[in-house]
C-alpha atoms as a PDB file:
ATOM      1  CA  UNK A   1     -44.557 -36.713 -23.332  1.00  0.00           C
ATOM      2  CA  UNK A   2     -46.773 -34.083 -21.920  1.00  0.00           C
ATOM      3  CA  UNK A   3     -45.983 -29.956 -23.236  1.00  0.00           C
ATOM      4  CA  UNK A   4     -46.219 -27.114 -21.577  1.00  0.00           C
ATOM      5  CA  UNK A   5     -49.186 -24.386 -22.868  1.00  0.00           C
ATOM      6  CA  UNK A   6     -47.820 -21.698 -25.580  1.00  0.00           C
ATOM      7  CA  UNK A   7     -48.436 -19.161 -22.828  1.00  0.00           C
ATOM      8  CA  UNK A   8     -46.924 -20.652 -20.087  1.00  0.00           C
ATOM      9  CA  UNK A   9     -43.543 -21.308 -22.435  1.00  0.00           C
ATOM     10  CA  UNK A  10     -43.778 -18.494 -23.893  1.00  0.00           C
ATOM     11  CA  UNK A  11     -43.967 -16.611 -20.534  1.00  0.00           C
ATOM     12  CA  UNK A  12     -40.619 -18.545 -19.273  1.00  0.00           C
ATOM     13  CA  UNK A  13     -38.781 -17.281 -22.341  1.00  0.00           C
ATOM     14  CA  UNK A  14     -39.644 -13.466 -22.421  1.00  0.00           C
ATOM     15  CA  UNK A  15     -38.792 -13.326 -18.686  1.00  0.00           C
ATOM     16  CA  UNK A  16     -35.851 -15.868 -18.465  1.00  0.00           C
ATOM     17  CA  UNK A  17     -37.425 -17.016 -15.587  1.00  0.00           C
ATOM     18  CA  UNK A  18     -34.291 -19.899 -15.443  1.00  0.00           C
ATOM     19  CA  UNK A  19     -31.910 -21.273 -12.779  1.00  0.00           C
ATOM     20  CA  UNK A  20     -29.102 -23.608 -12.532  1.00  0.00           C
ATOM     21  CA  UNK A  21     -28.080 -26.343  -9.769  1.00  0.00           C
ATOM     22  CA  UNK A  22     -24.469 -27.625  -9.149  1.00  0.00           C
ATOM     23  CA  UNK A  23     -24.475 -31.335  -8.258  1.00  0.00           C
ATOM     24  CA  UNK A  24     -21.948 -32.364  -7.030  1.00  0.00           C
ATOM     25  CA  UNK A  25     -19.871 -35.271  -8.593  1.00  0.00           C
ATOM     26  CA  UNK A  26     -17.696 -37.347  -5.729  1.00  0.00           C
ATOM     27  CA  UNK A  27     -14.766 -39.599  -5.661  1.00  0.00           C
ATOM     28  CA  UNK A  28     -16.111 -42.997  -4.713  1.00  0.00           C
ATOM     29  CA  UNK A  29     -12.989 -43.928  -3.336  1.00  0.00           C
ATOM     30  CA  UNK A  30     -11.771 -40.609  -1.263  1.00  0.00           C
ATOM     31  CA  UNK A  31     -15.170 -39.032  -1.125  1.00  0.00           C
ATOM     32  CA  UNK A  32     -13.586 -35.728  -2.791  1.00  0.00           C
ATOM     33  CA  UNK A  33     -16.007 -33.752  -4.600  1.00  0.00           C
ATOM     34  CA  UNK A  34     -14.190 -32.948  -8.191  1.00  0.00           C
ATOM     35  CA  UNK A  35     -16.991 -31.921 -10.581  1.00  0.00           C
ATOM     36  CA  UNK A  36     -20.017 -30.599 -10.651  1.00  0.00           C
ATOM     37  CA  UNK A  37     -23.177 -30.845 -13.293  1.00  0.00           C
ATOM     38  CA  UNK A  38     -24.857 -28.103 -14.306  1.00  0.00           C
ATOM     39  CA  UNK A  39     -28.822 -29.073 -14.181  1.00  0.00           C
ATOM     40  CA  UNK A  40     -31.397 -26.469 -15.983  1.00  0.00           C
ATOM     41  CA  UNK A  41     -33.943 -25.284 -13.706  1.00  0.00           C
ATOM     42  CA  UNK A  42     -37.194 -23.637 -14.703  1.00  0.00           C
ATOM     43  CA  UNK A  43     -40.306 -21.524 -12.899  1.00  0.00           C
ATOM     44  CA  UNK A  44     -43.443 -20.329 -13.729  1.00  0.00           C
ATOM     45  CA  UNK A  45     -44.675 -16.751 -12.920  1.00  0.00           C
ATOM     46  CA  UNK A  46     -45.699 -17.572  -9.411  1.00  0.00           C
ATOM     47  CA  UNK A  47     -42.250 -19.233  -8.637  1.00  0.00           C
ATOM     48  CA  UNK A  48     -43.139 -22.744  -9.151  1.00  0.00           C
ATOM     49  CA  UNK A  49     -40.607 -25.787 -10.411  1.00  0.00           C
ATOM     50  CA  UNK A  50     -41.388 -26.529 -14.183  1.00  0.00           C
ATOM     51  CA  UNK A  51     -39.787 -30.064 -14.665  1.00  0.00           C
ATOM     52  CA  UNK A  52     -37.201 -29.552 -17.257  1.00  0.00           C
ATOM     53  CA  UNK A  53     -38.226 -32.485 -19.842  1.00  0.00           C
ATOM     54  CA  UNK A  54     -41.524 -30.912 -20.108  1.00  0.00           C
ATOM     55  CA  UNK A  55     -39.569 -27.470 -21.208  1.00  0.00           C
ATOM     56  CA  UNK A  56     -37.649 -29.084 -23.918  1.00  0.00           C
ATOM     57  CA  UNK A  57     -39.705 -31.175 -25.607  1.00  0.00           C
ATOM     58  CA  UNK A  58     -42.032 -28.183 -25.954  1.00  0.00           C
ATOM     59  CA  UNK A  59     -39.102 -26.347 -27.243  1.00  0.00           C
ATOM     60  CA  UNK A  60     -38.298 -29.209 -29.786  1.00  0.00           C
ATOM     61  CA  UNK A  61     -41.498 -27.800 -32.052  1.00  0.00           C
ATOM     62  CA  UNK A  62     -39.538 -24.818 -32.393  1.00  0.00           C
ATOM     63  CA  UNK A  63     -35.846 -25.205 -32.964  1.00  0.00           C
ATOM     64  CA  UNK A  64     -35.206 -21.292 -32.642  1.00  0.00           C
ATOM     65  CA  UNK A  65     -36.813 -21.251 -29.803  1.00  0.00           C
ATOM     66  CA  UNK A  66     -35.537 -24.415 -28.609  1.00  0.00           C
ATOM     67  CA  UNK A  67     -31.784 -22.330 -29.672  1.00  0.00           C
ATOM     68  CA  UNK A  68     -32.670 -19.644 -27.505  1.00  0.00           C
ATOM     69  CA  UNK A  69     -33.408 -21.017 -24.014  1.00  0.00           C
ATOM     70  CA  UNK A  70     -30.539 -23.288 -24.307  1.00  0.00           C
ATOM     71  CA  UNK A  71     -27.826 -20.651 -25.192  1.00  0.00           C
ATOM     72  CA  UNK A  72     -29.153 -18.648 -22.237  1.00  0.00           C
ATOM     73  CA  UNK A  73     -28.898 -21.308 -19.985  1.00  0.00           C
ATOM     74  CA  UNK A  74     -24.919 -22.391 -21.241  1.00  0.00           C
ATOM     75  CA  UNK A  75     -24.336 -18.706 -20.622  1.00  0.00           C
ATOM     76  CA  UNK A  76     -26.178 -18.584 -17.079  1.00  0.00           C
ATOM     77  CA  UNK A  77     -24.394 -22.303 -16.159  1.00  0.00           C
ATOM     78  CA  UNK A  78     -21.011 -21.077 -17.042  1.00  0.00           C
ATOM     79  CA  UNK A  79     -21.097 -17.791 -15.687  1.00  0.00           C
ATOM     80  CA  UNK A  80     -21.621 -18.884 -11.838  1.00  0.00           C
ATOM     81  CA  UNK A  81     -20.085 -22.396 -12.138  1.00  0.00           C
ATOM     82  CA  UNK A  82     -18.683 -22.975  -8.921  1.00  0.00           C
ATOM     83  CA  UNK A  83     -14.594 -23.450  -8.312  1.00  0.00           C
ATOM     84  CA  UNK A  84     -14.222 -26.918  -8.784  1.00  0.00           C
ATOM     85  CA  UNK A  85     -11.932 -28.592 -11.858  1.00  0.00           C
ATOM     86  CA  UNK A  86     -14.379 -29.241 -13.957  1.00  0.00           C
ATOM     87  CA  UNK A  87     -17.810 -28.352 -14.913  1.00  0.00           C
ATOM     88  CA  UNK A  88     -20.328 -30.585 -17.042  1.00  0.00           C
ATOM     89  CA  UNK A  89     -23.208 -29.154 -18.797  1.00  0.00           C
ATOM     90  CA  UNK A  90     -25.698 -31.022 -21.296  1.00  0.00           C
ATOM     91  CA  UNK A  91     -26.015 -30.059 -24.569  1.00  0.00           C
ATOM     92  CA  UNK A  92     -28.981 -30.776 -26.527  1.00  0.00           C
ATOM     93  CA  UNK A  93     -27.801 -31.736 -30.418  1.00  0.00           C
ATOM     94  CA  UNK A  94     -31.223 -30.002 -32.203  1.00  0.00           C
ATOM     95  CA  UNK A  95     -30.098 -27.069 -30.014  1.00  0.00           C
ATOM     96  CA  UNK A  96     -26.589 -26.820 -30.893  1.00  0.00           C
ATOM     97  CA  UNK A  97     -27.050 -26.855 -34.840  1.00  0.00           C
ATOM     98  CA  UNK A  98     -30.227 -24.612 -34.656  1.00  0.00           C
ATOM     99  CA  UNK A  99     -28.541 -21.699 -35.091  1.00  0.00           C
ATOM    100  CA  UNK A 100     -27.047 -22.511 -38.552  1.00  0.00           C
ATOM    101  CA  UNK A 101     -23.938 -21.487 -40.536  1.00  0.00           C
ATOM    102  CA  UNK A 102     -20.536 -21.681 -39.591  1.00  0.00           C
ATOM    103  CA  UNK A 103     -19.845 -24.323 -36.552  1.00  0.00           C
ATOM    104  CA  UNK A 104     -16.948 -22.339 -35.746  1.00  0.00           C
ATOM    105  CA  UNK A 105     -18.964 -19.887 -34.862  1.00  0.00           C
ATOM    106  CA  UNK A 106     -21.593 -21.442 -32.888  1.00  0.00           C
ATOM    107  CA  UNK A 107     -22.608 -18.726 -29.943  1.00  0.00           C
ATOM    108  CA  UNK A 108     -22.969 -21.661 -27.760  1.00  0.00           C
ATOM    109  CA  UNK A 109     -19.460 -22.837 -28.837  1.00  0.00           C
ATOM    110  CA  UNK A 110     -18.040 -19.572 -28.132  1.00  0.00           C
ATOM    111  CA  UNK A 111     -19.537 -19.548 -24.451  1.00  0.00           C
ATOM    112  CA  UNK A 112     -18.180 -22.700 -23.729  1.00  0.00           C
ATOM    113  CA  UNK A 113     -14.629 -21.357 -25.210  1.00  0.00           C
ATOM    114  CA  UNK A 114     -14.644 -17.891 -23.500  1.00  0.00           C
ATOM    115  CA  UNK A 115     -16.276 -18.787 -19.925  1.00  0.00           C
ATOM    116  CA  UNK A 116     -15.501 -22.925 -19.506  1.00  0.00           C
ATOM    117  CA  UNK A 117     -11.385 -21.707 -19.317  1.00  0.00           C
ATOM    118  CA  UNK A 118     -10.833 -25.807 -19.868  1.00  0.00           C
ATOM    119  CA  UNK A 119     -13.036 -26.924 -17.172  1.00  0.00           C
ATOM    120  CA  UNK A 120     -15.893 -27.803 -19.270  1.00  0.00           C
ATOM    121  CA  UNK A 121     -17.108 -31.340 -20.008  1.00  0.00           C
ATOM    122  CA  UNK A 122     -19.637 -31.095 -22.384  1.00  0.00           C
ATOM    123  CA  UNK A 123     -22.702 -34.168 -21.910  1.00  0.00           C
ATOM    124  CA  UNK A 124     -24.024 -35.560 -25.312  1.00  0.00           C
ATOM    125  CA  UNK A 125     -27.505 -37.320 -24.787  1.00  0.00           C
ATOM    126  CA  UNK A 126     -28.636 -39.885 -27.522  1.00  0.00           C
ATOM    127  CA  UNK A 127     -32.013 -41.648 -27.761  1.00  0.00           C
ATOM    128  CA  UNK A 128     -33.833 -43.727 -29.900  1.00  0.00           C
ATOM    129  CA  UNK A 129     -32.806 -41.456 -33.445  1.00  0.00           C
ATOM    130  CA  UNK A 130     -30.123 -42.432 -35.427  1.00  0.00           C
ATOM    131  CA  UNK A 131     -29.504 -38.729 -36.320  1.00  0.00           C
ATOM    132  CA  UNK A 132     -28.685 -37.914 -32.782  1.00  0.00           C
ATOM    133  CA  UNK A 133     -25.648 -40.101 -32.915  1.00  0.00           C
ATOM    134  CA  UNK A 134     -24.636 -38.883 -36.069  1.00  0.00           C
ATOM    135  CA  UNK A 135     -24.848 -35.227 -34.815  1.00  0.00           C
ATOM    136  CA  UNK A 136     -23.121 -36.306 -31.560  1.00  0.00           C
ATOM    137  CA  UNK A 137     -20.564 -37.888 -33.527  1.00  0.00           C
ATOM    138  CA  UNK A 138     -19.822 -34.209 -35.279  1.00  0.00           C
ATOM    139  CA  UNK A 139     -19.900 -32.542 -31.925  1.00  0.00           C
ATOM    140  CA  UNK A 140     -17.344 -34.700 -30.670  1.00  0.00           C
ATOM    141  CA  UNK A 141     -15.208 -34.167 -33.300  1.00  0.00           C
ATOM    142  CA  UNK A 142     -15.408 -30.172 -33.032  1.00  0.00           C
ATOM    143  CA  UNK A 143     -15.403 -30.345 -29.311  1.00  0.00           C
ATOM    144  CA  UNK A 144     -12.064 -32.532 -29.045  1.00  0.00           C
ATOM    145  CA  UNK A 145     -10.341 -30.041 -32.141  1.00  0.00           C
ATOM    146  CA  UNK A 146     -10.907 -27.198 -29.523  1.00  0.00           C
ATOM    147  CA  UNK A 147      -9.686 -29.394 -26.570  1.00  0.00           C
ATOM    148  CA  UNK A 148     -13.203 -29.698 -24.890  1.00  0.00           C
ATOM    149  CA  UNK A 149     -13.671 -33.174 -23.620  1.00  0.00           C
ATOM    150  CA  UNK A 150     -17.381 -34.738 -23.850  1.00  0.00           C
ATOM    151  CA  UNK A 151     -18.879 -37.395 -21.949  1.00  0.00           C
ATOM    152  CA  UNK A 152     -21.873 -39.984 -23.140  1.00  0.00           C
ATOM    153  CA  UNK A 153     -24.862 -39.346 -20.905  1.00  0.00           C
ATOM    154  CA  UNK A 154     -27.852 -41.834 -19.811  1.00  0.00           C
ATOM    155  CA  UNK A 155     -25.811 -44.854 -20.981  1.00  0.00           C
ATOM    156  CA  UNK A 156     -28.274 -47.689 -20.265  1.00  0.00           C
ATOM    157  CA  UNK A 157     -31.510 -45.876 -20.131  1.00  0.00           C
ATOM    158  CA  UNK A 158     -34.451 -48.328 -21.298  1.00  0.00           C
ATOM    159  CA  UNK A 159     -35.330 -45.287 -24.189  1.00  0.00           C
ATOM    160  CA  UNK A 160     -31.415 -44.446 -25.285  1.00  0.00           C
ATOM    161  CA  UNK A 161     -29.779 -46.363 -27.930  1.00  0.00           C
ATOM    162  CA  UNK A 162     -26.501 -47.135 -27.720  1.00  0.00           C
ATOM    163  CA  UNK A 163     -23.622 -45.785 -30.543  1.00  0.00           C
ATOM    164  CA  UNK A 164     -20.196 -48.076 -29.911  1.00  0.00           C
ATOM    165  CA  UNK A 165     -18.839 -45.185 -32.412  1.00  0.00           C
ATOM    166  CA  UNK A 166     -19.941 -42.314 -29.683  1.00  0.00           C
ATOM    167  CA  UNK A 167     -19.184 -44.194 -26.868  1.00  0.00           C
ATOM    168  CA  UNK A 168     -15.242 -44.741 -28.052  1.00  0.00           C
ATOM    169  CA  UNK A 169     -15.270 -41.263 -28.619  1.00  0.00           C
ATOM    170  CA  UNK A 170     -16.437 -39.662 -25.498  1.00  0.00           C
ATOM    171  CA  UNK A 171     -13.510 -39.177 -22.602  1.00  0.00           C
ATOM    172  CA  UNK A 172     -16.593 -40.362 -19.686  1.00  0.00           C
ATOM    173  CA  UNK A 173     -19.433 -42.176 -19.659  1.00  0.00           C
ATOM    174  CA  UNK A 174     -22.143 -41.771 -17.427  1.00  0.00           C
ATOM    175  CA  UNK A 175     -24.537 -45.077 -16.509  1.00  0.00           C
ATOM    176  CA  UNK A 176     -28.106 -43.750 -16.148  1.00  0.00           C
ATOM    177  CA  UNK A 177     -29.839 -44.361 -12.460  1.00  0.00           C
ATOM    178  CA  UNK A 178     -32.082 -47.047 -13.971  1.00  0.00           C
ATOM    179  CA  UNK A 179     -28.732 -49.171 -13.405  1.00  0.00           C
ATOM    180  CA  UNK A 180     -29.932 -49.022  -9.719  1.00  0.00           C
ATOM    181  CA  UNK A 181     -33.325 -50.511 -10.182  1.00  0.00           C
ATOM    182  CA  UNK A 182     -31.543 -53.323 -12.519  1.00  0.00           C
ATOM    183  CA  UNK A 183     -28.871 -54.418  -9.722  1.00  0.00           C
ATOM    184  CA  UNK A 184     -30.486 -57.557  -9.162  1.00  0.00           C
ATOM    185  CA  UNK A 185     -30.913 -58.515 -13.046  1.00  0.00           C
ATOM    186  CA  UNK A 186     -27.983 -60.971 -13.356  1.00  0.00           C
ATOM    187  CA  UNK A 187     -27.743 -60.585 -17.303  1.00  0.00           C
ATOM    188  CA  UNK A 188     -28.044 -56.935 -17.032  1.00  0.00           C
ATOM    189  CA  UNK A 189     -25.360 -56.299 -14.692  1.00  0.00           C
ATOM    190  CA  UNK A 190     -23.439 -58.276 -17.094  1.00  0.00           C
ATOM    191  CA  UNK A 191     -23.921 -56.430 -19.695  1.00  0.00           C
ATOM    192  CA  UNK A 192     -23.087 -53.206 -17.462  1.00  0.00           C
ATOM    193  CA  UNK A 193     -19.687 -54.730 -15.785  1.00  0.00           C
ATOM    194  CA  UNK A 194     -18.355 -55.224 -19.659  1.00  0.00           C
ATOM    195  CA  UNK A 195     -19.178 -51.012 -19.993  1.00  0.00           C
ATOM    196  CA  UNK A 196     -17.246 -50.228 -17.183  1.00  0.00           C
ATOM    197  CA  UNK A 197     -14.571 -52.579 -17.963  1.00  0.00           C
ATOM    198  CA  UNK A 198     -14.791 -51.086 -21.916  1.00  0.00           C
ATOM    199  CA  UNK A 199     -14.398 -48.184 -20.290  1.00  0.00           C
ATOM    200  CA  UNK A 200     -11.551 -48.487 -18.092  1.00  0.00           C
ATOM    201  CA  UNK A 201      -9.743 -50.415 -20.536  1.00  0.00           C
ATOM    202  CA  UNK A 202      -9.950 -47.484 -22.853  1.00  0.00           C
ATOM    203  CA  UNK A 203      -8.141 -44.602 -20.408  1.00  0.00           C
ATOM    204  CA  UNK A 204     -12.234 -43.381 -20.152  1.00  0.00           C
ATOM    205  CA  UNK A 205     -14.376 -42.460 -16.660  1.00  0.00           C
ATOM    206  CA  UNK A 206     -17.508 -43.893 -15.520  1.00  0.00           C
ATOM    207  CA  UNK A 207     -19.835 -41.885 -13.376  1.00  0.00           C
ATOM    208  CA  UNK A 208     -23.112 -43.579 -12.071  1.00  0.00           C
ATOM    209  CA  UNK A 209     -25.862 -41.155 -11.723  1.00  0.00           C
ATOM    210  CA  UNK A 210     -29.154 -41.581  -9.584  1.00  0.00           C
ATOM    211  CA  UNK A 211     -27.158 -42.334  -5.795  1.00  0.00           C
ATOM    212  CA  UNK A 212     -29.542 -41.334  -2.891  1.00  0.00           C
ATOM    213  CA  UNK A 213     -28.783 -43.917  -0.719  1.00  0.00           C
ATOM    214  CA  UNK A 214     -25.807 -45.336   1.558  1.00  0.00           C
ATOM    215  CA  UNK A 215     -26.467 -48.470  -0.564  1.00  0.00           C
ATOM    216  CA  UNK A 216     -26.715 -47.140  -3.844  1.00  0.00           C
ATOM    217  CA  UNK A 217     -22.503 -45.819  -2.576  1.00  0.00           C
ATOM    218  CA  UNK A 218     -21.606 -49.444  -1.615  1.00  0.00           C
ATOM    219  CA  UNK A 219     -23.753 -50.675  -5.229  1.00  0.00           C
ATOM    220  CA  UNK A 220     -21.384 -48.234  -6.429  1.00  0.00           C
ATOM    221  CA  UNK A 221     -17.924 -48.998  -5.127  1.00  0.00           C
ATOM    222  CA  UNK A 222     -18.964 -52.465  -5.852  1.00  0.00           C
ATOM    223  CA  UNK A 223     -19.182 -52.650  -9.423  1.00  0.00           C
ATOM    224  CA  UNK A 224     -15.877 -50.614 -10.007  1.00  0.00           C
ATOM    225  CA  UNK A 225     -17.380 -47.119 -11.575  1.00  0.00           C
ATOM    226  CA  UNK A 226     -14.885 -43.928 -10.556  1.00  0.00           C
ATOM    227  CA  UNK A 227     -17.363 -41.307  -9.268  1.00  0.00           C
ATOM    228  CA  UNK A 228     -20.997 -41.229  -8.218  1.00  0.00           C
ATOM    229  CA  UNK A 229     -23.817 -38.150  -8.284  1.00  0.00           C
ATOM    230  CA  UNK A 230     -27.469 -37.945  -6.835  1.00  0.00           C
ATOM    231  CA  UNK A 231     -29.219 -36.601  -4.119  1.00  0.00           C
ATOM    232  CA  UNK A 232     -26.999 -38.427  -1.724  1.00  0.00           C
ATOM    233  CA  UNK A 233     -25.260 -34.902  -1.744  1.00  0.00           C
ATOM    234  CA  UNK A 234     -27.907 -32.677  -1.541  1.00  0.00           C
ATOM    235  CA  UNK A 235     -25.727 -30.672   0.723  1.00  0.00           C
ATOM    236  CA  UNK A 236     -23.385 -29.943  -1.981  1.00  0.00           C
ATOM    237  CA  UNK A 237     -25.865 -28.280  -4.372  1.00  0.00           C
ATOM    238  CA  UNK A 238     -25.092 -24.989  -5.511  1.00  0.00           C
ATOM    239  CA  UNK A 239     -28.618 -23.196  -6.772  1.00  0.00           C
ATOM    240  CA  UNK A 240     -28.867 -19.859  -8.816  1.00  0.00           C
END
């Protein structure tokens, strides 16, 4: 993956040029918005979008730095989340234990304790490293001693890998929009029908990201997940 130029990043750090979007996150069934996710937004100096995968895995060279932008955006994300039930916000693992000492004391923890007010569902992403899922495993674990419910995000992206121990954990799961491109993959959707029923089985709920279409809705509905979120709702972002 392509990274941004030291001066550009470090240009977007001394000047906080961040935002925040609100997607909304819809009933399939009543069409009731009753979430929202909190998606990181970046600009250059001129204004410009800076996609934000490029920002973090710049920011992965340098885990203080990496610290930094992340706590600033929890802090930005939770101070205008909108009035809905619930809030989810991703959490980047490398981010959350850069900090060091005490978990307890994690500033990020303590945002999420003082401005979340219970609404906060906190999204663990794991890829292809085994120490991810062992650090998501730990963040659960503090997370659900505080009452803070987590959800496993990306669940069947090609480059994830998939932790049965997370995934019994986790109060929702959210299926990754490549589940769209695999709808016609007979074995696949197999393999994606025995999540959701895992899933619903197990008290959890399944939220398939990526919908932009009236089809992707009745793809949706059809395979029995709870709530949907994509650009089929543009009109329900919220943008700071």
């Amino acid at each position: 993956m392509s990274h941004l130029s030291n001066g550009v990043l470090l240009d977007l750090i001394e000047n906080q040029r961040f935002g925040v979007e609100y997607q909304p996150i819809v009933n399939v069934k009543t069409d009731e918005v009753v979430a929202y996710e909190a998606l990181s937004r970046f600009y250059d100096a001129l204004g410009n979008p800076i996609r934000p995968d490029l920002v973090y895995s710049s920011l992965h060279d340098n885990p203080l730095s990496l610290y930094q932008v992340e706590y600033a955006q929890k802090c930005l994300q939770l101070q205008h989340m909108p009035n809905a039930d619930q809030v989810f916000v991703n959490l980047d693992q490398d981010a959350f234990y850069a900090c060091g000492g005490e978990v307890s004391e994690n500033p990020i923890l303590k945002a999420i304790q003082r401005l979340g007010k219970g609404r906060v569902v906190v999204e663990l992403i794991e890829n292809s490293e085994i120490s991810d899922a062992l650090m998501s495993l730990s963040m659960i674990e503090t997370f659900s001693n505080l009452g803070i419910e987590t959800a496993l995000d990306d669940l069947c992206n090609p480059k994830s890998m998939l932790s049965v121990a997370v995934m019994q954990l986790v109060e929702w799961i959210k299926l990754d929009k490549h589940v769209l491109k695999m709808q016609d993959e007979v074995s696949y959707m197999i393999f994606v029908s025995k999540i959701i029923d895992f899933a619903h089985a197990t008290g959890k709920r399944v939220i398939l990201e990526g919908v932009e279409t009236e089809r992707d809705l009745v793809f949706a509905k059809c395979i029995g997940v709870d709530f949907v979120q994509g650009f089929f709702y543009r009109e329900g972002f919220i943008r700071f």
